[in-house]
N, C-alpha and C. Protein backbone atom coordinates (compact mmCIF):
# COMPACT_ATOMS: atom_id res chain seq x y z
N UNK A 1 -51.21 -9.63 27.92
CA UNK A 1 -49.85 -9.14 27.89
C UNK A 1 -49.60 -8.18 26.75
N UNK A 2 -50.33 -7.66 26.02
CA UNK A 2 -50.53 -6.97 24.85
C UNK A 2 -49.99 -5.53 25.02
N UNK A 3 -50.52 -5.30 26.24
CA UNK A 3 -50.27 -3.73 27.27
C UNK A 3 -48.92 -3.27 27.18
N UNK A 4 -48.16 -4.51 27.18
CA UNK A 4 -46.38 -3.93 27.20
C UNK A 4 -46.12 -2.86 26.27
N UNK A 5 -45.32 -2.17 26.80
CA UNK A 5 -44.53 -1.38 25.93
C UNK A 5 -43.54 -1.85 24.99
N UNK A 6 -43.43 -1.99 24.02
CA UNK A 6 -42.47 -2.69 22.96
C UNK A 6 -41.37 -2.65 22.79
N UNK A 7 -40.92 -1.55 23.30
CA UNK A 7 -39.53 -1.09 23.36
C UNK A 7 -39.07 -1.51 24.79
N UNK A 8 -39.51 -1.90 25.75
CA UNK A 8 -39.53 -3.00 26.66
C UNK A 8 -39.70 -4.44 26.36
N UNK A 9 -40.95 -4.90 26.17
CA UNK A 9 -40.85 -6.31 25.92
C UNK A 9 -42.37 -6.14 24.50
N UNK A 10 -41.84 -6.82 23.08
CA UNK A 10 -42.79 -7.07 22.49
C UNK A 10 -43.52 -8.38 22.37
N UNK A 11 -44.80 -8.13 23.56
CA UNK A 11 -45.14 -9.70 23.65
C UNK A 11 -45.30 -10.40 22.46
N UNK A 12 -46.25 -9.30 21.45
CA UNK A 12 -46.77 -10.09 20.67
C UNK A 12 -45.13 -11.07 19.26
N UNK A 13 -44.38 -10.06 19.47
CA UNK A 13 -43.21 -11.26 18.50
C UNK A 13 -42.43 -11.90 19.72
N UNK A 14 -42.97 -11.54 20.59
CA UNK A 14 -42.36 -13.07 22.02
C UNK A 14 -42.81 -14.60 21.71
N UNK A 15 -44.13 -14.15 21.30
CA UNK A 15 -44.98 -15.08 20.63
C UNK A 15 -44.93 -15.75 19.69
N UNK A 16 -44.86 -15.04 18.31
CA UNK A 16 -44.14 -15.16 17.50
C UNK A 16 -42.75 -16.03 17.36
N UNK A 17 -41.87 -15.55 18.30
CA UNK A 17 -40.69 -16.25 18.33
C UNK A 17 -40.99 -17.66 18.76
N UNK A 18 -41.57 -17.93 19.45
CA UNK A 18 -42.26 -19.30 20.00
C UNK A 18 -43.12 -19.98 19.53
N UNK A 19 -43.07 -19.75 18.18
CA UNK A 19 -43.94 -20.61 17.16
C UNK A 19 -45.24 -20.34 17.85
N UNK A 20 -45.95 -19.26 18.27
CA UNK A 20 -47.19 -18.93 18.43
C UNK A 20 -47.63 -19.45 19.16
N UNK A 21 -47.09 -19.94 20.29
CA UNK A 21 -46.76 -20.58 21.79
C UNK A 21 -47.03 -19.30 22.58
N UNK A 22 -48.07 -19.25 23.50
CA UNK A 22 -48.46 -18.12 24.73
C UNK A 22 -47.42 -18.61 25.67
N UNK A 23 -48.18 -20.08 25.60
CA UNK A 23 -47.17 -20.53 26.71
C UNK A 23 -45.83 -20.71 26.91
N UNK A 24 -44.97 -21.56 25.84
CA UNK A 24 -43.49 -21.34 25.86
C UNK A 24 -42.99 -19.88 25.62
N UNK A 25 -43.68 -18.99 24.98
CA UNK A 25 -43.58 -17.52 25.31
C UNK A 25 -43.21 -17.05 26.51
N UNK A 26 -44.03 -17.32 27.90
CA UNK A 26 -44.38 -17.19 29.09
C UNK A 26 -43.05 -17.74 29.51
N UNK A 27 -43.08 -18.93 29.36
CA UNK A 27 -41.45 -19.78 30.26
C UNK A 27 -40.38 -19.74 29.56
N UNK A 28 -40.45 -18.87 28.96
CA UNK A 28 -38.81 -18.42 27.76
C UNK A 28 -38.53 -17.27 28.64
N UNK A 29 -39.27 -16.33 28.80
CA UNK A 29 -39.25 -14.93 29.05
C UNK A 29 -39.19 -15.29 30.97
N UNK A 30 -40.13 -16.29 31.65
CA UNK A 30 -39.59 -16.80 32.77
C UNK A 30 -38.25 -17.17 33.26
N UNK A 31 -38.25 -17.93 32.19
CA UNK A 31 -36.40 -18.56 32.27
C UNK A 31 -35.20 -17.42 32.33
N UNK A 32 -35.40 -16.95 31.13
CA UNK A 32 -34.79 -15.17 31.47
C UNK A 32 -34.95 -14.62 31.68
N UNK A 33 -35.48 -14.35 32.89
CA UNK A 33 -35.43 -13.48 34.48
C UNK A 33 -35.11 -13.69 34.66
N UNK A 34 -35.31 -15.57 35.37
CA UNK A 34 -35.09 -16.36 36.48
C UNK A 34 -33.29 -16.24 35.96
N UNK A 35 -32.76 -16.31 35.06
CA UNK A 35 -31.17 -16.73 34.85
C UNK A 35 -30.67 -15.72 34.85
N UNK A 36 -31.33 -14.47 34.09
CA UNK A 36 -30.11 -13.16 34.13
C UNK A 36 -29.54 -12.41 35.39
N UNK A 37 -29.94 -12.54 36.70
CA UNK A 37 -29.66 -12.25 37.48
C UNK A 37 -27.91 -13.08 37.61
N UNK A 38 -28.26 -14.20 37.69
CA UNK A 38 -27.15 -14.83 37.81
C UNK A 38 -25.94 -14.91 37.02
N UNK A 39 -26.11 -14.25 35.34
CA UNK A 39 -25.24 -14.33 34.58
C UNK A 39 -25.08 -12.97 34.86
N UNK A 40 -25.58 -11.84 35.29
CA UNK A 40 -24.86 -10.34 35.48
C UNK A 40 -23.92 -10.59 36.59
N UNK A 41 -24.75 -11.38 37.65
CA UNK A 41 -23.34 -11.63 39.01
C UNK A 41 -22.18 -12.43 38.28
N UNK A 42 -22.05 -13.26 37.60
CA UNK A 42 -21.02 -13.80 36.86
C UNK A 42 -19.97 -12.73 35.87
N UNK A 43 -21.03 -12.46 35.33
CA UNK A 43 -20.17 -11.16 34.41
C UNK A 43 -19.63 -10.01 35.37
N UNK A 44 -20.04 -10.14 36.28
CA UNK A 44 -19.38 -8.60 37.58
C UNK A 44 -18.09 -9.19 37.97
N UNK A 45 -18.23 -10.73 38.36
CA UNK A 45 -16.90 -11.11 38.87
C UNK A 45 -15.47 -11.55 37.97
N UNK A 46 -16.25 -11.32 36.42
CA UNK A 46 -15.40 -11.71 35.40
C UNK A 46 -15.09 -10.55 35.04
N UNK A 47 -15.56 -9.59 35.04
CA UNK A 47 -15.25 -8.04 34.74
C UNK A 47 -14.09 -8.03 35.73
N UNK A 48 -14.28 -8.10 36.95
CA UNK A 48 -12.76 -7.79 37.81
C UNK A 48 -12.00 -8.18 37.72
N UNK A 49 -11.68 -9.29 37.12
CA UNK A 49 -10.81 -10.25 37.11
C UNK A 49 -10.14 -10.10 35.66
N UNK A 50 -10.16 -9.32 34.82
CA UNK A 50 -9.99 -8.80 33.47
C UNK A 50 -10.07 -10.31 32.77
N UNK A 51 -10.93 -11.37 32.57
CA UNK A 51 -10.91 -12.19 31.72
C UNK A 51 -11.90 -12.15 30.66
N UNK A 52 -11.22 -11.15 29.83
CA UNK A 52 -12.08 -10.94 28.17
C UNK A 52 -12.86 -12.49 27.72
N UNK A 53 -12.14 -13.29 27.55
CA UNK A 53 -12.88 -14.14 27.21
C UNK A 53 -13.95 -14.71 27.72
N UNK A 54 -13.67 -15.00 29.04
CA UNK A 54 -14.93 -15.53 29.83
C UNK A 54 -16.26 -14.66 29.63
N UNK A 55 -15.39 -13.12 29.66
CA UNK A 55 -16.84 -12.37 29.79
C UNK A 55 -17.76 -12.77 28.22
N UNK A 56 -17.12 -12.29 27.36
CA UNK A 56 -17.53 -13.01 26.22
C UNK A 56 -18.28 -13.80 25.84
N UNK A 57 -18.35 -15.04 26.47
CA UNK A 57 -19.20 -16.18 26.50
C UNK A 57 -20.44 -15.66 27.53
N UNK A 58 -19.89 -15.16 28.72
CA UNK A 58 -21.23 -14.92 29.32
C UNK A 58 -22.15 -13.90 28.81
N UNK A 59 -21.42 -12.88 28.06
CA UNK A 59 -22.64 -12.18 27.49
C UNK A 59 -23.15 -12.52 26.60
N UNK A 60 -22.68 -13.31 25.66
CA UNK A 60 -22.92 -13.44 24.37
C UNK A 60 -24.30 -14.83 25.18
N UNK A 61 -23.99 -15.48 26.28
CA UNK A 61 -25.36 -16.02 26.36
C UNK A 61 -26.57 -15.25 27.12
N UNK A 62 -25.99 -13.89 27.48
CA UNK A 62 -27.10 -13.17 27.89
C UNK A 62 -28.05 -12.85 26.72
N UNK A 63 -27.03 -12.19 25.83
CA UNK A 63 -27.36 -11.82 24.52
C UNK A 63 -28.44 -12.54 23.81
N UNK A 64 -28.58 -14.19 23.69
CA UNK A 64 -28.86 -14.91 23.19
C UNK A 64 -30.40 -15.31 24.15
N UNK A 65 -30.23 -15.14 25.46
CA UNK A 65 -31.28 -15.18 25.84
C UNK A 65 -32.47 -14.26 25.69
N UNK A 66 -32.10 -12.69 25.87
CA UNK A 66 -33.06 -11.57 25.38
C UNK A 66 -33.55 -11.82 23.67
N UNK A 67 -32.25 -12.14 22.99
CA UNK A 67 -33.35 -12.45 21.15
C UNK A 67 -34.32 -13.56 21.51
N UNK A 68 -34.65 -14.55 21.99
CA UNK A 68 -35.74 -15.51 22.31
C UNK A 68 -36.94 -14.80 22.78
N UNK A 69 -36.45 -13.93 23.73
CA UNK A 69 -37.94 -13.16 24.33
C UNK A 69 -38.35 -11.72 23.75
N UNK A 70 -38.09 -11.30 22.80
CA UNK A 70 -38.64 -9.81 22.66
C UNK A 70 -38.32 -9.17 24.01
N UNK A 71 -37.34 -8.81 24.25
CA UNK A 71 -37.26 -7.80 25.45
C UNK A 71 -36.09 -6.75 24.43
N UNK A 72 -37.15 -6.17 23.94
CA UNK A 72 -36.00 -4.97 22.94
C UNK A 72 -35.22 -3.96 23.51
N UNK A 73 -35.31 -3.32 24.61
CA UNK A 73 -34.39 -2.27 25.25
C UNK A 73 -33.20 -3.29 26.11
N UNK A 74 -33.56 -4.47 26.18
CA UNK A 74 -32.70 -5.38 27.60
C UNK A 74 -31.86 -5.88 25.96
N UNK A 75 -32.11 -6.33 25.02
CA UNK A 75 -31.38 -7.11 23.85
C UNK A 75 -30.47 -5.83 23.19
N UNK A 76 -30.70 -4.52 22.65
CA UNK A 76 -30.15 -3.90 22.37
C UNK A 76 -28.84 -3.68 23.48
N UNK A 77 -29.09 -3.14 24.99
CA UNK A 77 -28.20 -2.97 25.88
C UNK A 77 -27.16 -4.24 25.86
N UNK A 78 -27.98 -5.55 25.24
CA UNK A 78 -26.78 -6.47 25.49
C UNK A 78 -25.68 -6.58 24.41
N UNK A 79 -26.61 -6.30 23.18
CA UNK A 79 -25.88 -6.80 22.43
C UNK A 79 -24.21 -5.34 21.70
N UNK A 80 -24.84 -4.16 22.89
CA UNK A 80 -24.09 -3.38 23.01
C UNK A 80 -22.46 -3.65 23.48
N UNK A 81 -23.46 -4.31 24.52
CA UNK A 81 -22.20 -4.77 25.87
C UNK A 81 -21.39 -6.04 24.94
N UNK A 82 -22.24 -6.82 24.13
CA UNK A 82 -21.54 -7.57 23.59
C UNK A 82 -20.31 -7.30 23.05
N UNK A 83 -20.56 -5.89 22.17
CA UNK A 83 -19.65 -5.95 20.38
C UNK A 83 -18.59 -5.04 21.66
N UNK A 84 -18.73 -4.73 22.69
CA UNK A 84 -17.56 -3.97 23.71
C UNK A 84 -16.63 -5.23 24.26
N UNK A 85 -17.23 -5.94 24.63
CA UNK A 85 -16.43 -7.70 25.13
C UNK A 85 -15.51 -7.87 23.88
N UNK A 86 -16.00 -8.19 23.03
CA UNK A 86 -15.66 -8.81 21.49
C UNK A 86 -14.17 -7.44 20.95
N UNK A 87 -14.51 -6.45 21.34
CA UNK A 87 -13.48 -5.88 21.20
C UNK A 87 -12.73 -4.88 22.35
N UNK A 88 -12.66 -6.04 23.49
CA UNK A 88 -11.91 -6.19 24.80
C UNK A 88 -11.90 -4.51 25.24
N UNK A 89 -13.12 -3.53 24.80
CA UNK A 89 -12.95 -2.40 25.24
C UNK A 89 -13.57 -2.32 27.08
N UNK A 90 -12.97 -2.44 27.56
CA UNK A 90 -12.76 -2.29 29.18
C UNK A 90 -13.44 -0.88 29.53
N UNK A 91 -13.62 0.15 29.07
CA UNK A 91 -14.56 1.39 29.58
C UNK A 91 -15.67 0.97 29.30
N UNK A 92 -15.85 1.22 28.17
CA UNK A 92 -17.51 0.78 27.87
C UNK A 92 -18.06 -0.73 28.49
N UNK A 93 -17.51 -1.67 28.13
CA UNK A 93 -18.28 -2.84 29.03
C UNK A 93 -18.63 -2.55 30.16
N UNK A 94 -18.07 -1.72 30.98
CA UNK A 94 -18.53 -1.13 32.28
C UNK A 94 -19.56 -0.14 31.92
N UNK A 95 -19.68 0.78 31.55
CA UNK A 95 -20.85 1.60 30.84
C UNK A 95 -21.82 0.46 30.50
N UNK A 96 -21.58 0.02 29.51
CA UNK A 96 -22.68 -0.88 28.88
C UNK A 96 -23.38 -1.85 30.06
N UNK A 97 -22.82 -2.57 30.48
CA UNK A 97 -23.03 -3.18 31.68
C UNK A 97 -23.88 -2.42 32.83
N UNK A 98 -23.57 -1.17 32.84
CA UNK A 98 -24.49 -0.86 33.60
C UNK A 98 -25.94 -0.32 32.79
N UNK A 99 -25.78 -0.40 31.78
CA UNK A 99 -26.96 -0.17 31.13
C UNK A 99 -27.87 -0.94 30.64
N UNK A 100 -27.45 -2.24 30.75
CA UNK A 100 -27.99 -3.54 30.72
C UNK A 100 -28.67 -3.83 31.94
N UNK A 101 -27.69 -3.63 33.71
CA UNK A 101 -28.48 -3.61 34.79
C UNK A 101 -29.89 -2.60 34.48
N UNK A 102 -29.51 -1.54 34.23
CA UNK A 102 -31.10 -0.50 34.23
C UNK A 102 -32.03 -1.03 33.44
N UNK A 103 -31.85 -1.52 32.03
CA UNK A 103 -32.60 -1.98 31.12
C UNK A 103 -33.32 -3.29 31.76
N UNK A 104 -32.67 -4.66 32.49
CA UNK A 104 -32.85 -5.46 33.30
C UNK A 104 -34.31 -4.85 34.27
N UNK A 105 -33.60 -3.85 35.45
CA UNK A 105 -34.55 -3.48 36.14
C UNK A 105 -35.56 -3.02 35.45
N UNK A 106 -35.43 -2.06 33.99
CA UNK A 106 -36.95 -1.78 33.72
C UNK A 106 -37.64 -2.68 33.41
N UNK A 107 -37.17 -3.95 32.93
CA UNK A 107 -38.10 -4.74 32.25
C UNK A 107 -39.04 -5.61 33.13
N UNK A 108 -38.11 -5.92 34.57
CA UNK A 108 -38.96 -6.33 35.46
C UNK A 108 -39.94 -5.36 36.14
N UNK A 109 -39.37 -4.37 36.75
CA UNK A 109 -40.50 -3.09 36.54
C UNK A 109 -42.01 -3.47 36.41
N UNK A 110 -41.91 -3.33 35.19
CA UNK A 110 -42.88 -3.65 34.04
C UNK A 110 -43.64 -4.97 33.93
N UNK A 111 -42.94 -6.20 33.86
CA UNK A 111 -43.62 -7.09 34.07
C UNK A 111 -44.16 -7.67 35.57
N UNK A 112 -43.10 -6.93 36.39
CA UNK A 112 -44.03 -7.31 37.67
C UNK A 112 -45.42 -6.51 38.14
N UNK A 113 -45.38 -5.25 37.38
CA UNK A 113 -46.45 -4.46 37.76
C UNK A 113 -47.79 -4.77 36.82
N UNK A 114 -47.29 -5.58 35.85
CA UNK A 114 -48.48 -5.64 35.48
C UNK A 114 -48.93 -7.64 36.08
């Protein structure tokens, strides 16, 4: 897994973050796949519904899931989208948000191709 691009996913401080765990590395970075899908559909339906707060919490645990895995372009995009929630700016969370979806897709991209 060394091959990644870093500015995508840095395996090697994925690793790192996991107390030098390949493996809980592996099912950290599993787990958030497997969940972010479901917290962006959450955050889409909380976006319409103008409830700042809710969204809030849901990003801020998106947020929290990308710092566990080294996924540096998907953690930056979030924690973008975050400080936009946090200060209830309604254009940009939509911007940001969609830049989090692209960042999302590249990262799987990437790990599915390899």
């Amino acid at each position: 897994m060394d091959r990644y691009d870093p500015a995508i996913l840095d395996w090697k401080e994925s690793v790192k973050l996991a107390g030098n765990n390949e493996t809980l590395a592996h099912d950290l970075l599993t787990m958030m796949l497997h969940d972010f899908p479901l917290l962006m559909t959450q955050l889409e339906c909380i976006y319409q519904s103008n409830e700042t707060d809710d969204l809030t919490e849901i990003v801020h645990k998106m947020y929290g899931s990308t710092a566990y895995c080294a996924v540096t372009a998907l953690r930056e995009a979030t924690q973008a989208l975050e400080i936009s929630t946090r200060a209830n700016d309604m254009t940009n969370i939509y911007l940001h948000f969609q830049h989090v979806r692209e960042q999302y897709q590249r990262l799987i991209d990437t790990y599915i191709r390899e």
